[in-house]
Every structure is written in C-alpha cells, then in structure tokens.
PDB file of N, CA and C in Angstrom:
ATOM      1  N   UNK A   1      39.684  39.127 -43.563  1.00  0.00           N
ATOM      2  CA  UNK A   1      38.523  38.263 -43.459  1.00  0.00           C
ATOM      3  C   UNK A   1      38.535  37.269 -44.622  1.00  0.00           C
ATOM      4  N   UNK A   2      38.366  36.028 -44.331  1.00  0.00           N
ATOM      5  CA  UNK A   2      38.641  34.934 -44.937  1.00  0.00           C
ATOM      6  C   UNK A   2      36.703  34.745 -46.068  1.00  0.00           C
ATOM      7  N   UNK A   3      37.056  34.466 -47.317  1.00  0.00           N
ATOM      8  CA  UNK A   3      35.515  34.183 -47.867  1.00  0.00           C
ATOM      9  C   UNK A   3      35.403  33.040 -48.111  1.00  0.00           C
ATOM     10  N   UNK A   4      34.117  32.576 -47.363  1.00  0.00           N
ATOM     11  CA  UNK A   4      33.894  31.516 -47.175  1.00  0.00           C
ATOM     12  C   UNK A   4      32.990  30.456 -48.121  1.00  0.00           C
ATOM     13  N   UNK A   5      33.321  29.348 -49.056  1.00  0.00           N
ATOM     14  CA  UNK A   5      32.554  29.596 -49.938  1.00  0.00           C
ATOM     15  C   UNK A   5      31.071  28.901 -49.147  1.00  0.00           C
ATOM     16  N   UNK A   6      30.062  29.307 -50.328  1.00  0.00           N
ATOM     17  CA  UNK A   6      28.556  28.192 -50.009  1.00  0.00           C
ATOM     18  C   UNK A   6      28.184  27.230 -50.611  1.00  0.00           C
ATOM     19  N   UNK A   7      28.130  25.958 -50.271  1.00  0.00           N
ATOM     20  CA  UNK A   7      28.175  24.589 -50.782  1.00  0.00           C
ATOM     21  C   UNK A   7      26.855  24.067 -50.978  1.00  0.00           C
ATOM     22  N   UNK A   8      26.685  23.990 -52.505  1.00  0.00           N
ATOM     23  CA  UNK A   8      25.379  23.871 -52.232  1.00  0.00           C
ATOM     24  C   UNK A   8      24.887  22.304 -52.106  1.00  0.00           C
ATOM     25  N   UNK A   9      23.983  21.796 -50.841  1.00  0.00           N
ATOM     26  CA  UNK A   9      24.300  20.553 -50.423  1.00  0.00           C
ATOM     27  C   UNK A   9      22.650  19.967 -50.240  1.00  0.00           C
ATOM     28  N   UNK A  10      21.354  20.947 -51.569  1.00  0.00           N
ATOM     29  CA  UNK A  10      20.458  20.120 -51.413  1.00  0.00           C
ATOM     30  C   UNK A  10      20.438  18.913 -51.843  1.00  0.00           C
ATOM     31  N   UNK A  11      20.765  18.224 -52.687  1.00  0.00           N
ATOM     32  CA  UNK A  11      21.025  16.963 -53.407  1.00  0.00           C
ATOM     33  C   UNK A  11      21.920  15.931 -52.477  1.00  0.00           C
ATOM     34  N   UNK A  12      22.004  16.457 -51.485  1.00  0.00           N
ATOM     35  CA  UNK A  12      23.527  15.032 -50.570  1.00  0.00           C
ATOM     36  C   UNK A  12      22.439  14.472 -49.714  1.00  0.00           C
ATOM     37  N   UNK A  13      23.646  13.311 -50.129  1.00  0.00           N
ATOM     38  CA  UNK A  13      22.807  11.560 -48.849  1.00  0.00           C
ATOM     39  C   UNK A  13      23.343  11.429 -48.176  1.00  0.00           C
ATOM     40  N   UNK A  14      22.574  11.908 -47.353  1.00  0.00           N
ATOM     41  CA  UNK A  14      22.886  12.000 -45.766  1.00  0.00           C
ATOM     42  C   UNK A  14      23.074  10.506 -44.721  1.00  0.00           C
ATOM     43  N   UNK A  15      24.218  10.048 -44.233  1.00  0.00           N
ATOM     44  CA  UNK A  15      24.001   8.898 -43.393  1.00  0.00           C
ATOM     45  C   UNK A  15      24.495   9.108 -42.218  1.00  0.00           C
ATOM     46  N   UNK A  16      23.305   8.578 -40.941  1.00  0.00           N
ATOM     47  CA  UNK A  16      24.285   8.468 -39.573  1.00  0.00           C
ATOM     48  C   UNK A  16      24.966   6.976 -39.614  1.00  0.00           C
ATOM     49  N   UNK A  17      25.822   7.797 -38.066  1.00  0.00           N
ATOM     50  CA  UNK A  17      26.630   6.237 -37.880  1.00  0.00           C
ATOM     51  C   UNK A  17      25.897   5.173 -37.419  1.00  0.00           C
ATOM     52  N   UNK A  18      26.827   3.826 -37.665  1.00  0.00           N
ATOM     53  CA  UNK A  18      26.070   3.059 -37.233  1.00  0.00           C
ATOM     54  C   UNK A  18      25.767   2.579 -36.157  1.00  0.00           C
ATOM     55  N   UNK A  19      26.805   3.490 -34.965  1.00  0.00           N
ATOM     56  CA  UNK A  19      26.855   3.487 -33.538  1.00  0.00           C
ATOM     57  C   UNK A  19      25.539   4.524 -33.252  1.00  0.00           C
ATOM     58  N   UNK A  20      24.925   4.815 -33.444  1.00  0.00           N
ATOM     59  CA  UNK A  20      23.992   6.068 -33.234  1.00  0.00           C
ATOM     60  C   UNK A  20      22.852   4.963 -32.783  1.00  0.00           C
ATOM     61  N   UNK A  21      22.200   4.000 -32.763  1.00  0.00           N
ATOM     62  CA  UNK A  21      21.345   3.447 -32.280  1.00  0.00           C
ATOM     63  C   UNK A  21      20.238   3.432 -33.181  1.00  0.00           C
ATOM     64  N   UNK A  22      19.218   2.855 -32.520  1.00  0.00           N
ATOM     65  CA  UNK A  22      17.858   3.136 -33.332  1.00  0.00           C
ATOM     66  C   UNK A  22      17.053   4.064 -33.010  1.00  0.00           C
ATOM     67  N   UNK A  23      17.010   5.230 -32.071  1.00  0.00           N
ATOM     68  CA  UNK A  23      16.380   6.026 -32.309  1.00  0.00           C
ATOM     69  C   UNK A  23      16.846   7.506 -33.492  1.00  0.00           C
ATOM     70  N   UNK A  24      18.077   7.517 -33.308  1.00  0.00           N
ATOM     71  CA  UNK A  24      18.300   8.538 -34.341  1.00  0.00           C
ATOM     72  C   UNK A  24      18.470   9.607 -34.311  1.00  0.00           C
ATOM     73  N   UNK A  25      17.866  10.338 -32.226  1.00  0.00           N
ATOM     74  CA  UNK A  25      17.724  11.408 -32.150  1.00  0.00           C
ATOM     75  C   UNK A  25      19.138  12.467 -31.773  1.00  0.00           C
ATOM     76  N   UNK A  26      19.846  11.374 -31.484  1.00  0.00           N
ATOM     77  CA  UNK A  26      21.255  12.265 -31.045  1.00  0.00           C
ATOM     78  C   UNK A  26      22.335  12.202 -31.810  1.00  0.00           C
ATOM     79  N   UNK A  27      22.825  12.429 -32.800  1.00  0.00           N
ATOM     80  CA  UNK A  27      23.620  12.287 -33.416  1.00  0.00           C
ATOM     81  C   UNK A  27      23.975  12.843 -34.792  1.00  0.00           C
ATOM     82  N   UNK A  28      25.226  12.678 -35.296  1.00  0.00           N
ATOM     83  CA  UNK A  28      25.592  14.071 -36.792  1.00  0.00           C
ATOM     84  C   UNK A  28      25.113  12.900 -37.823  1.00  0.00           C
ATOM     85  N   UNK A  29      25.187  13.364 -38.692  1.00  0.00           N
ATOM     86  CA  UNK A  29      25.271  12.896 -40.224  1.00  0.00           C
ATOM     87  C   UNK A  29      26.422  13.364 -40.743  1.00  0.00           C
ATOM     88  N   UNK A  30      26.488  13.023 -42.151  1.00  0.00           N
ATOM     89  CA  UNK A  30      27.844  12.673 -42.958  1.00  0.00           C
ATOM     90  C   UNK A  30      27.094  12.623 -44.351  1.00  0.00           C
ATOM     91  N   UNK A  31      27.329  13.343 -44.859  1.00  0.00           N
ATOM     92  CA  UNK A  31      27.133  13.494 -46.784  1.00  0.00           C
ATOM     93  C   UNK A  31      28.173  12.831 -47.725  1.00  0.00           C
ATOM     94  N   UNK A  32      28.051  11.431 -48.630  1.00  0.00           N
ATOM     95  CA  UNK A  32      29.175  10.702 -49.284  1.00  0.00           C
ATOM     96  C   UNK A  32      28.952  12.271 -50.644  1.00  0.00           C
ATOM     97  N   UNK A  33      29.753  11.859 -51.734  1.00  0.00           N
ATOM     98  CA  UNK A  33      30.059  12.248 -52.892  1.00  0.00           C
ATOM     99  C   UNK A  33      30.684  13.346 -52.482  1.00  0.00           C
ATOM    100  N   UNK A  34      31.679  13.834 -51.568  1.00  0.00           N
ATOM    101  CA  UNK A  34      32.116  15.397 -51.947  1.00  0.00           C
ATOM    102  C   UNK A  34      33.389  14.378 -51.416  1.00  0.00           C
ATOM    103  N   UNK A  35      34.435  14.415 -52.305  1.00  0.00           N
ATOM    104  CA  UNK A  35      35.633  13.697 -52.206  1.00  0.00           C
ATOM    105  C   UNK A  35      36.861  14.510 -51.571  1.00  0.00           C
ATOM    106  N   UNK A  36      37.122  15.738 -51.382  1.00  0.00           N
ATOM    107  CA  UNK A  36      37.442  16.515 -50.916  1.00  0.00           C
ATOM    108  C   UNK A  36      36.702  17.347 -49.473  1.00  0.00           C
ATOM    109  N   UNK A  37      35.735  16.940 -49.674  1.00  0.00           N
ATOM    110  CA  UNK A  37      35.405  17.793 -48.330  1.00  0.00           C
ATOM    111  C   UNK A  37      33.840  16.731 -47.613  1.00  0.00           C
ATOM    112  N   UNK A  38      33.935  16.885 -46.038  1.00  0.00           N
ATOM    113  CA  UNK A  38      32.833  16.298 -45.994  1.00  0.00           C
ATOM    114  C   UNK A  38      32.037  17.390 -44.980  1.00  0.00           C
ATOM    115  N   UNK A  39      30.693  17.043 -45.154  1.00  0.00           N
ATOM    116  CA  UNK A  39      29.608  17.966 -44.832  1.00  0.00           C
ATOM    117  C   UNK A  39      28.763  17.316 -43.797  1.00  0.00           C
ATOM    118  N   UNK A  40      28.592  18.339 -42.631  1.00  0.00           N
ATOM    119  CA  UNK A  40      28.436  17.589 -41.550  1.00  0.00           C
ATOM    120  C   UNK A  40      26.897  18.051 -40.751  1.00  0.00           C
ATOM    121  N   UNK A  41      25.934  17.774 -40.322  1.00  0.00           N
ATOM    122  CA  UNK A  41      24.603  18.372 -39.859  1.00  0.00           C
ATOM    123  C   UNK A  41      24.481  17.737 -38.698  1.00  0.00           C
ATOM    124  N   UNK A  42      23.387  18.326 -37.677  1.00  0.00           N
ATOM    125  CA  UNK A  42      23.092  17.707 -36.866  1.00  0.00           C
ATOM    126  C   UNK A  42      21.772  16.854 -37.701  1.00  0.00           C
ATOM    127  N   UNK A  43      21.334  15.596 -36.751  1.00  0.00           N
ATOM    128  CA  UNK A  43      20.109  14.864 -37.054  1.00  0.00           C
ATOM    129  C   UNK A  43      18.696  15.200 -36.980  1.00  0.00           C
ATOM    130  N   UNK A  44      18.925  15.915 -35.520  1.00  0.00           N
ATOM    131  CA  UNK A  44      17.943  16.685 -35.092  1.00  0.00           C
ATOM    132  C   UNK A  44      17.155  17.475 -36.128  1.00  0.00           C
ATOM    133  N   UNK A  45      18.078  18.299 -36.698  1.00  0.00           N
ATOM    134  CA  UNK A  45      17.249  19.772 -37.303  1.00  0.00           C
ATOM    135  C   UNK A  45      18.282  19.381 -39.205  1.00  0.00           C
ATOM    136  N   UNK A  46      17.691  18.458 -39.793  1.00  0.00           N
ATOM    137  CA  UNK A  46      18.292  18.263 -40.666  1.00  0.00           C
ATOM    138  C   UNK A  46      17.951  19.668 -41.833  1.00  0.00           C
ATOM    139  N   UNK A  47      17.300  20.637 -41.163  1.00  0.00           N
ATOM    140  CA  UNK A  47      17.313  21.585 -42.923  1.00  0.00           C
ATOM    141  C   UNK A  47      17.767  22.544 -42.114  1.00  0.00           C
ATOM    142  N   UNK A  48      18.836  22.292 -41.125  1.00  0.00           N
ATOM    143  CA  UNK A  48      19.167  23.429 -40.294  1.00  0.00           C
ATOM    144  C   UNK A  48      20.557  23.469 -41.040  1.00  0.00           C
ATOM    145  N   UNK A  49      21.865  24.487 -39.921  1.00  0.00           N
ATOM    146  CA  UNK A  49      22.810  24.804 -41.125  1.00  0.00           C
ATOM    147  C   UNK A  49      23.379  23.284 -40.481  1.00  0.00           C
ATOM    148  N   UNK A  50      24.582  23.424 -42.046  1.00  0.00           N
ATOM    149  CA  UNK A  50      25.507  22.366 -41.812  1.00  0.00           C
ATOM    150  C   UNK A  50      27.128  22.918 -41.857  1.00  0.00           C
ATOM    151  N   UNK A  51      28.154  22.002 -41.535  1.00  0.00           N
ATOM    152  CA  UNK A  51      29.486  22.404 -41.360  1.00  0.00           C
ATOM    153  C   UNK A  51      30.287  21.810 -42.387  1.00  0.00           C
ATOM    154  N   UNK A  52      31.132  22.310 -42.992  1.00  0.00           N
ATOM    155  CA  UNK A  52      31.861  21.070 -44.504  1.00  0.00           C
ATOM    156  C   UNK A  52      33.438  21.208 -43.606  1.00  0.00           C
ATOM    157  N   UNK A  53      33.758  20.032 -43.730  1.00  0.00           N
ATOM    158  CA  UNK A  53      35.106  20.424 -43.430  1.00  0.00           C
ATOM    159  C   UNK A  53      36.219  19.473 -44.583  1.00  0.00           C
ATOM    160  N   UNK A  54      37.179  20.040 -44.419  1.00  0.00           N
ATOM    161  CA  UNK A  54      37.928  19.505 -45.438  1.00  0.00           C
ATOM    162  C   UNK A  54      38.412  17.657 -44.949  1.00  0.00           C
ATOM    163  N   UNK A  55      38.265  16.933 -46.152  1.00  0.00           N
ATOM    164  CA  UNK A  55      37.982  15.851 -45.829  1.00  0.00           C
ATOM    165  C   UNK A  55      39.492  15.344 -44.994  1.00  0.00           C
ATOM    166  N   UNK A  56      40.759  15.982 -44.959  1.00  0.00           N
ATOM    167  CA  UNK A  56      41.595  15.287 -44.284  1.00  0.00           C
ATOM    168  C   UNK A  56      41.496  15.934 -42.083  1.00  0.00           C
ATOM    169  N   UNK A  57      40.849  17.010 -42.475  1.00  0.00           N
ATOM    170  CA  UNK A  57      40.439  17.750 -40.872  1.00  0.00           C
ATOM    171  C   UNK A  57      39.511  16.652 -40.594  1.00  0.00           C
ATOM    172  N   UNK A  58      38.346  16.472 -41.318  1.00  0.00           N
ATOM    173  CA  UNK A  58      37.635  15.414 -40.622  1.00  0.00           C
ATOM    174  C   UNK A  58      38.027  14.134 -39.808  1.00  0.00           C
ATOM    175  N   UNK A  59      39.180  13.110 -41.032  1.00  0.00           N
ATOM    176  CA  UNK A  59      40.119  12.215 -40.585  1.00  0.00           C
ATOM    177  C   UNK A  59      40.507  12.329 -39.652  1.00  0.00           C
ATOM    178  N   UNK A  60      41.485  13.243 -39.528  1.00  0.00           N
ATOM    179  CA  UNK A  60      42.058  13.747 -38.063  1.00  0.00           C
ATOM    180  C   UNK A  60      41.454  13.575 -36.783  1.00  0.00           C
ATOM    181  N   UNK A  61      40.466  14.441 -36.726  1.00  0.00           N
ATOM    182  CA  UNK A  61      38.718  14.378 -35.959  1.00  0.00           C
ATOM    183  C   UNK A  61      38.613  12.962 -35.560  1.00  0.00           C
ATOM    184  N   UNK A  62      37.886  12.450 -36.493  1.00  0.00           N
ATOM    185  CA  UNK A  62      37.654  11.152 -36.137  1.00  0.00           C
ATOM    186  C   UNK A  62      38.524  10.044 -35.312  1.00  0.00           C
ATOM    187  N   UNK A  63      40.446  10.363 -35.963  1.00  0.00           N
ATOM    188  CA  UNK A  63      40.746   9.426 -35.279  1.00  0.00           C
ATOM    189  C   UNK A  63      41.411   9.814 -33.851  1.00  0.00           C
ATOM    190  N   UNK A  64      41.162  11.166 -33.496  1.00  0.00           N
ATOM    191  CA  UNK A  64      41.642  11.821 -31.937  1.00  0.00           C
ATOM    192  C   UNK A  64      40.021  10.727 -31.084  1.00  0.00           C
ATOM    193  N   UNK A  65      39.095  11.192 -32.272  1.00  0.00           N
ATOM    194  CA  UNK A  65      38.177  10.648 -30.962  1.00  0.00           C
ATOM    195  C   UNK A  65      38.259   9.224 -30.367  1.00  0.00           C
ATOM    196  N   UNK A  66      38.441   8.304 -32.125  1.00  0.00           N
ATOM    197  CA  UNK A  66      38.284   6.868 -31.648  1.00  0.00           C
ATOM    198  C   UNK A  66      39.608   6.540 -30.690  1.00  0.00           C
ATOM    199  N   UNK A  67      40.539   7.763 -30.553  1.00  0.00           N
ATOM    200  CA  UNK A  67      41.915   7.320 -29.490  1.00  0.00           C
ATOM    201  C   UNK A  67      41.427   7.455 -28.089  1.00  0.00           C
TER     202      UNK A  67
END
C-alpha cells in the first residue's frame, strides 16, 4: 500500500478555465504555485476533496484531450 501524502491546499488560488463560460457551474479548477504538482477540485463543491496530480500527468491529460 502506497502512502499517500496530504497537501495542505487552504491558502491556493483557485482558477477556472477560460472556456468554462459565465456561469461557473460546471467545471474543475486549477491551483497556480505548486510547481511540481497541480491540484485539481470540482467548482461545484469547492471545500469538497481535491485531486493533486503530478504536474507532468496533468500535461499529458490536457494535451490527449485538446487532441
């Protein structure tokens, strides 16, 4: 069993994309300052949990989708 650490992520600024529209209601956020890893929430339930992933998995992520 892998230990997982806990990041503590009250202090992060949270931004959606800028494709997300103006209501706001559907969509993740993105936490800047963790240079190594990025931290991911839904919008919806922002003090709900969040996901960190390592910042080059994210990359990856992102560019399967924009393909």
């Amino acid at each position: 069993m892998r230990n997982i650490p806990d990041y503590d992520l009250s202090t992060a600024t949270w931004h959606k994309s800028s494709y997300s529209g103006g209501g706001g209601d559907n969509c993740l956020e993105v936490a800047d300052g963790h240079p190594a890893l990025v931290p991911v929430r839904d919008s919806k339930n922002p003090h709900g949990p969040k996901l960190v992933f390592r910042a080059s998995a994210w990359s990856a992520f992102v560019k399967a989708v924009r393909n």
